[in-house]
Protein backbone atom coordinates (compact mmCIF):
# COMPACT_ATOMS: atom_id res chain seq x y z
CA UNK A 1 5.07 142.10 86.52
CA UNK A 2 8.45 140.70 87.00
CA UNK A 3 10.62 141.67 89.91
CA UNK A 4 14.22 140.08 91.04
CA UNK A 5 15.77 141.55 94.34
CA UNK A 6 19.80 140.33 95.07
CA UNK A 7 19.63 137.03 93.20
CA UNK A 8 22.48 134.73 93.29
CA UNK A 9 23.41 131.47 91.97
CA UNK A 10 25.91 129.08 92.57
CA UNK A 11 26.84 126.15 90.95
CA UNK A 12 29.59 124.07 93.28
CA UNK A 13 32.42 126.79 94.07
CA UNK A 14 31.15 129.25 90.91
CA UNK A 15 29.27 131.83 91.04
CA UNK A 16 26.99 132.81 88.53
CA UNK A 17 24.43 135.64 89.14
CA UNK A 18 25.42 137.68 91.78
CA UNK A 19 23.25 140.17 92.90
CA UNK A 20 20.89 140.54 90.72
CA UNK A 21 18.40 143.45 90.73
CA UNK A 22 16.15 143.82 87.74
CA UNK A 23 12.53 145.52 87.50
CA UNK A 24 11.12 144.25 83.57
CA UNK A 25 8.10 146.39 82.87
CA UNK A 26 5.06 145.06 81.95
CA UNK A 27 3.87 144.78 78.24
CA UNK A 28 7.02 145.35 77.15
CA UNK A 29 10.53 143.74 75.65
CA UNK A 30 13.13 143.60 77.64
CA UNK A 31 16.13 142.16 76.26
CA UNK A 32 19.01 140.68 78.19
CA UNK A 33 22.21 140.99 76.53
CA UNK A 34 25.98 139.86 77.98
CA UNK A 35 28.93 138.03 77.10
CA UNK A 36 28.84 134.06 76.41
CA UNK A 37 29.23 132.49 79.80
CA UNK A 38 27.67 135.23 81.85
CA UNK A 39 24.73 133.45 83.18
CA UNK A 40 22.11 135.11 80.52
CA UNK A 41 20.20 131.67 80.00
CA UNK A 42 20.46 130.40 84.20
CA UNK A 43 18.99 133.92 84.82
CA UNK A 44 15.79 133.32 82.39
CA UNK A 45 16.01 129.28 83.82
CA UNK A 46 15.78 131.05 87.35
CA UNK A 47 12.56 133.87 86.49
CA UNK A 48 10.85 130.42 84.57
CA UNK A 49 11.50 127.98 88.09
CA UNK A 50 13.62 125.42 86.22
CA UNK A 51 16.63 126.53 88.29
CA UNK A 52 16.54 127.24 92.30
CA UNK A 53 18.41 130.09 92.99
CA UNK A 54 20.93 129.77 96.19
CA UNK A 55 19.67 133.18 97.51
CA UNK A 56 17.08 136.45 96.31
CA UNK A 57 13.66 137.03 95.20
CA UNK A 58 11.65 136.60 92.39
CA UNK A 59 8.67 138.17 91.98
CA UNK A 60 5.58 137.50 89.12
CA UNK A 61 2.65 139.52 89.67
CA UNK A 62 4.18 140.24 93.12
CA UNK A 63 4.57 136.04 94.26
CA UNK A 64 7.91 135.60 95.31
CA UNK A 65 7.93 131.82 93.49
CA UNK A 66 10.94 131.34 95.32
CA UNK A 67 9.22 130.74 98.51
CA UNK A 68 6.59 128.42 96.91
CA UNK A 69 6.49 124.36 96.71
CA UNK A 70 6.23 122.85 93.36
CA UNK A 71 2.38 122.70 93.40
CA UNK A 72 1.80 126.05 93.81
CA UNK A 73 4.94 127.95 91.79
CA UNK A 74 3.69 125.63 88.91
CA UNK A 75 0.41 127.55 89.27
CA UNK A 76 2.14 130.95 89.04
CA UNK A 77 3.85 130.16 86.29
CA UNK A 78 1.32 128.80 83.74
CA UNK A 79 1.10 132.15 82.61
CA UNK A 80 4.52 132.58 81.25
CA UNK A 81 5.51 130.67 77.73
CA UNK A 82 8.93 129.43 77.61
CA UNK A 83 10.77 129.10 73.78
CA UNK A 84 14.33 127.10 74.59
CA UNK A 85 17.35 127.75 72.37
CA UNK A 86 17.09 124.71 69.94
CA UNK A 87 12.84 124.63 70.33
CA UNK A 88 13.10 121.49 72.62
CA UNK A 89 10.86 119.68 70.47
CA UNK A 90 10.18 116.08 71.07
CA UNK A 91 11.17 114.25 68.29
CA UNK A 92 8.77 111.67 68.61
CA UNK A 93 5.92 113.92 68.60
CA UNK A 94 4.41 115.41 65.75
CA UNK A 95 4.00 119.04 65.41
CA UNK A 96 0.77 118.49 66.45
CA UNK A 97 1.36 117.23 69.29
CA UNK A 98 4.39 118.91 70.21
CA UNK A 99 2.28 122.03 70.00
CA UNK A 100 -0.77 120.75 71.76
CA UNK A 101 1.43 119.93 74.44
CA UNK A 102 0.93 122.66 76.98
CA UNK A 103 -2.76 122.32 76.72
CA UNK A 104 -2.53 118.38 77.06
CA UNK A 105 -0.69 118.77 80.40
CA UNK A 106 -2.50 121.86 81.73
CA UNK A 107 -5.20 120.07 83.73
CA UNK A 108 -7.74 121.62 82.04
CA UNK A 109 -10.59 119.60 80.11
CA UNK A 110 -10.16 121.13 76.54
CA UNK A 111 -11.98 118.79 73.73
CA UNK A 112 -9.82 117.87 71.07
CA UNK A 113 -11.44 120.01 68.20
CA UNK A 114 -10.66 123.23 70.94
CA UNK A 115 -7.27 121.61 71.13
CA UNK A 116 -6.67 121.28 67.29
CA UNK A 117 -8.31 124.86 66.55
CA UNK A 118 -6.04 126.48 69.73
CA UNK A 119 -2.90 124.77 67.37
CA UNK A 120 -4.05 125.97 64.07
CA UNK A 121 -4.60 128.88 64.99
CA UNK A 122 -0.53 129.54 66.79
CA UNK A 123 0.73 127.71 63.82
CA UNK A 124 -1.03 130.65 61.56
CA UNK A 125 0.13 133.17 64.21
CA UNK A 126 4.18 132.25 63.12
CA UNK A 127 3.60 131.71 59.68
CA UNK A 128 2.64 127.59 59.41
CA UNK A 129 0.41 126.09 57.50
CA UNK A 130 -1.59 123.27 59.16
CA UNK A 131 -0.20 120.94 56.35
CA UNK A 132 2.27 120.19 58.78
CA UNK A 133 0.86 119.14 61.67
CA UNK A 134 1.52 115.32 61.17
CA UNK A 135 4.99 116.02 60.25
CA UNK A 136 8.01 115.40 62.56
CA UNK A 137 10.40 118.16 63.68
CA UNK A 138 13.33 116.31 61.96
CA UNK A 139 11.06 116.41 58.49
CA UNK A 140 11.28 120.83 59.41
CA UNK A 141 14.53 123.03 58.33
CA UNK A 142 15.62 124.77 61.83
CA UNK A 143 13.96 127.83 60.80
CA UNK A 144 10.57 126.20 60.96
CA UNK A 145 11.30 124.31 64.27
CA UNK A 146 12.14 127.69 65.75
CA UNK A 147 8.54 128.71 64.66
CA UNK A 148 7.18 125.79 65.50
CA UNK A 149 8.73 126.33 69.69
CA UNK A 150 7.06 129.71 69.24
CA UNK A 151 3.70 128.49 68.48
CA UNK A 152 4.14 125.99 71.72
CA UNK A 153 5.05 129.26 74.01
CA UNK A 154 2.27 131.06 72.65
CA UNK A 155 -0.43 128.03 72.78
CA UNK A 156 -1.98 128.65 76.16
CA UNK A 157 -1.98 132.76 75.59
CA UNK A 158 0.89 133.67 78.00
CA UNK A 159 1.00 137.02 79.97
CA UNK A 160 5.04 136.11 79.88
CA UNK A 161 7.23 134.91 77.24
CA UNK A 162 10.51 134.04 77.87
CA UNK A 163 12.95 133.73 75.08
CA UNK A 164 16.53 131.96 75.56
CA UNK A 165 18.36 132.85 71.96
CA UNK A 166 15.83 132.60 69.81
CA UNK A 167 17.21 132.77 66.67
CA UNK A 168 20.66 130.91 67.39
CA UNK A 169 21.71 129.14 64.48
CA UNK A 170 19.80 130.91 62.28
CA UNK A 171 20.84 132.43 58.99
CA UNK A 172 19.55 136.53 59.01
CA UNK A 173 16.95 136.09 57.01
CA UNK A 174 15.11 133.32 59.52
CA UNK A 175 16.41 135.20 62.32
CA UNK A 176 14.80 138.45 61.36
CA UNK A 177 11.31 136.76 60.84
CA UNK A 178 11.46 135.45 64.02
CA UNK A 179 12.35 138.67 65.55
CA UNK A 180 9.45 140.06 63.65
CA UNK A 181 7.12 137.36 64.80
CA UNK A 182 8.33 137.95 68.12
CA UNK A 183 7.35 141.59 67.78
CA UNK A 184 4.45 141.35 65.83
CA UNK A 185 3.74 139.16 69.25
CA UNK A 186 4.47 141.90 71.49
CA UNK A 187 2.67 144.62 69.66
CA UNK A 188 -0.79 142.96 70.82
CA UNK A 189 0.23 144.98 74.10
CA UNK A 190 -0.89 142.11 76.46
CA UNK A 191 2.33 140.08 77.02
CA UNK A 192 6.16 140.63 78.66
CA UNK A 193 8.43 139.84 76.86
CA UNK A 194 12.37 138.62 78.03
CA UNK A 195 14.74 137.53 75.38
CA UNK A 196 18.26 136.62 75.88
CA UNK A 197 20.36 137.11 73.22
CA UNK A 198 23.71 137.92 71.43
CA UNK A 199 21.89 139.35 68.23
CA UNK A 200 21.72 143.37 68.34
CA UNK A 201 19.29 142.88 65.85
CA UNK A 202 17.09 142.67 68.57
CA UNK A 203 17.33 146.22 69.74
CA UNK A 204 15.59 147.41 66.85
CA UNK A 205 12.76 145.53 68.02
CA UNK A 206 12.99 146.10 71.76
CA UNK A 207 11.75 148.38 74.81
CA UNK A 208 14.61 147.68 76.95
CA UNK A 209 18.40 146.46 77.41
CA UNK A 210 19.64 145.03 80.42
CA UNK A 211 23.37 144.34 80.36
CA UNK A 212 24.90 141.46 82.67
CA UNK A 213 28.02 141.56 83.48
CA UNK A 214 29.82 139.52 85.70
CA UNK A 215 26.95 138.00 87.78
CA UNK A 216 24.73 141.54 88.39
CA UNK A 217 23.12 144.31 85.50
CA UNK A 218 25.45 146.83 84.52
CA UNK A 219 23.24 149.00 82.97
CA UNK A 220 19.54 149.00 82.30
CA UNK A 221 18.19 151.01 79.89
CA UNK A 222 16.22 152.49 76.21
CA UNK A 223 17.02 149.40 73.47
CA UNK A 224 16.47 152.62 70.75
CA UNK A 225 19.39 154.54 72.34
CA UNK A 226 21.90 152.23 73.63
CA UNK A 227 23.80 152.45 69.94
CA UNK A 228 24.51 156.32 71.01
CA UNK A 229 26.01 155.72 74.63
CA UNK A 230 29.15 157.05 75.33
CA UNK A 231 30.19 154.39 77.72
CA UNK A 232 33.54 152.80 76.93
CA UNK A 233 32.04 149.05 77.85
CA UNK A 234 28.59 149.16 76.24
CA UNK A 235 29.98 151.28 73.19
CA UNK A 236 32.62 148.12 72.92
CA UNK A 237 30.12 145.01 73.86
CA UNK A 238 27.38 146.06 71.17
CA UNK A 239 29.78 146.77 68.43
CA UNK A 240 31.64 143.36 69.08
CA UNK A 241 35.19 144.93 69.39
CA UNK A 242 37.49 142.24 70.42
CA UNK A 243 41.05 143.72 69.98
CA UNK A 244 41.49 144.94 73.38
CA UNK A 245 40.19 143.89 76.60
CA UNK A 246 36.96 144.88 78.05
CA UNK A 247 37.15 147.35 80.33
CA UNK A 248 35.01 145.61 83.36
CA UNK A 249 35.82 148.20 85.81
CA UNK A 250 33.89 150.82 84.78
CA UNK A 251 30.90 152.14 87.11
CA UNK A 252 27.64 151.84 84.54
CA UNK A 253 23.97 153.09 85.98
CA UNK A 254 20.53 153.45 84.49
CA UNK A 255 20.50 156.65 83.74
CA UNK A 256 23.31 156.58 80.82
């Protein structure tokens, strides 16, 4: 479903993806994993069209939406849900609104009781009771607004989801009912799924792992057996060991 051929970035004289070549299979969870600084979250910016990358492909459903104008990669991408780090909610929305929000702008003639049962009915999907619909995000605790960007992304029934850290900032016990709602998500067997994150959590919940490192993927591979590879830089990155430096020149393919 999602396909990126030799993608690079560059942002004045830096580069940040450099060659990247990733395959995410469809109806599944991929996650992308890296350290801070590596380009994880201009990567998912790129596959969602908020970013133009300087050179490569990107492919949904086999549409490079590289090559498109606005009009039509817009198109292409109304089927992929987008949560954002902090849940982007507009303040001076309510969470009714900032929920409805995808089907206000879609173009599409829904009548407002379609509109308010399409909300009700994400809210209930993460966990919300409609009680808060007239609320304001800043009336939420973060674990809630977190929910509440979920709902959003999963409004309009996305064949993608993209997820750019969900559950930053989030204390384990939020974070792990996100991840669960996230997977409860996926389990439907009708969506792809790409989260980045730092949180190895997430391999429990996971198809896939797809390691960045320095602008291309390092290694692509099973999220339920990456804890047992015998590489020296994945055994280091996953298990957070600082003391020494990372060894970065160390050849890493798929099939480890």
């Amino acid at each position: 479903m999602i396909e990126i051929k030799n993608l690079y970035k560059r942002f004045d004289n830096r580069w940040i993806t450099q060659g990247v070549t990733l395959a995410i299979p469809e109806h599944q969870m991929t996650c992308i994993v890296g350290k801070s600084g590596e380009g994880k979250s201009v990567l998912l910016k790129q596959i969602m069209g908020l970013i133009k990358p300087t050179s490569g492909s990107i492919f949904i459903d086999g549409i490079d939406i590289t090559k498109l104008d606005e009009d039509h990669k817009d198109e292409v991408l109304k089927k992929c849900g987008y949560v954002f780090q902090f849940a982007a909610l507009l303040d001076s929305l309510t969470i009714y609104q900032n929920v409805a929000l995808p089907l206000t702008e879609s173009g599409i003639a829904y009548t407002p009781e379609t509109i308010m049962n399409m909300v009700k009915e994400k809210l209930a999907l993460v966990n919300l009771e409609p009680e808060i619909l007239e609320k304001y995000p800043s009336e939420l605790s973060g674990g809630m607004r977190k929910r509440v960007g979920l709902a959003r992304a999963l409004v309009n029934s996305p064949s993608i989801i993209l997820y750019d850290e969900p559950t930053t900032g989030l204390d384990p016990i939020n974070a792990r009912i996100v991840h669960e709602l996230m997977y409860t998500r996926q389990q439907k067997g009708d969506v792809t799924s790409v989260i980045v994150s730092h949180d190895t959590e997430i391999f429990k919940y996971a198809d896939n792992v797809a390691l960045l490192h320095e602008g291309k993927i390092m290694f692509f591979g099973d999220a339920k057996t990456i804890w047992e590879s015998d590489n020296p830089y994945i055994y280091q990155f996953i298990r957070g060991l600082t003391d020494g430096p990372i060894q970065s020149d160390i050849t890493i393919d798929s099939e480890q």
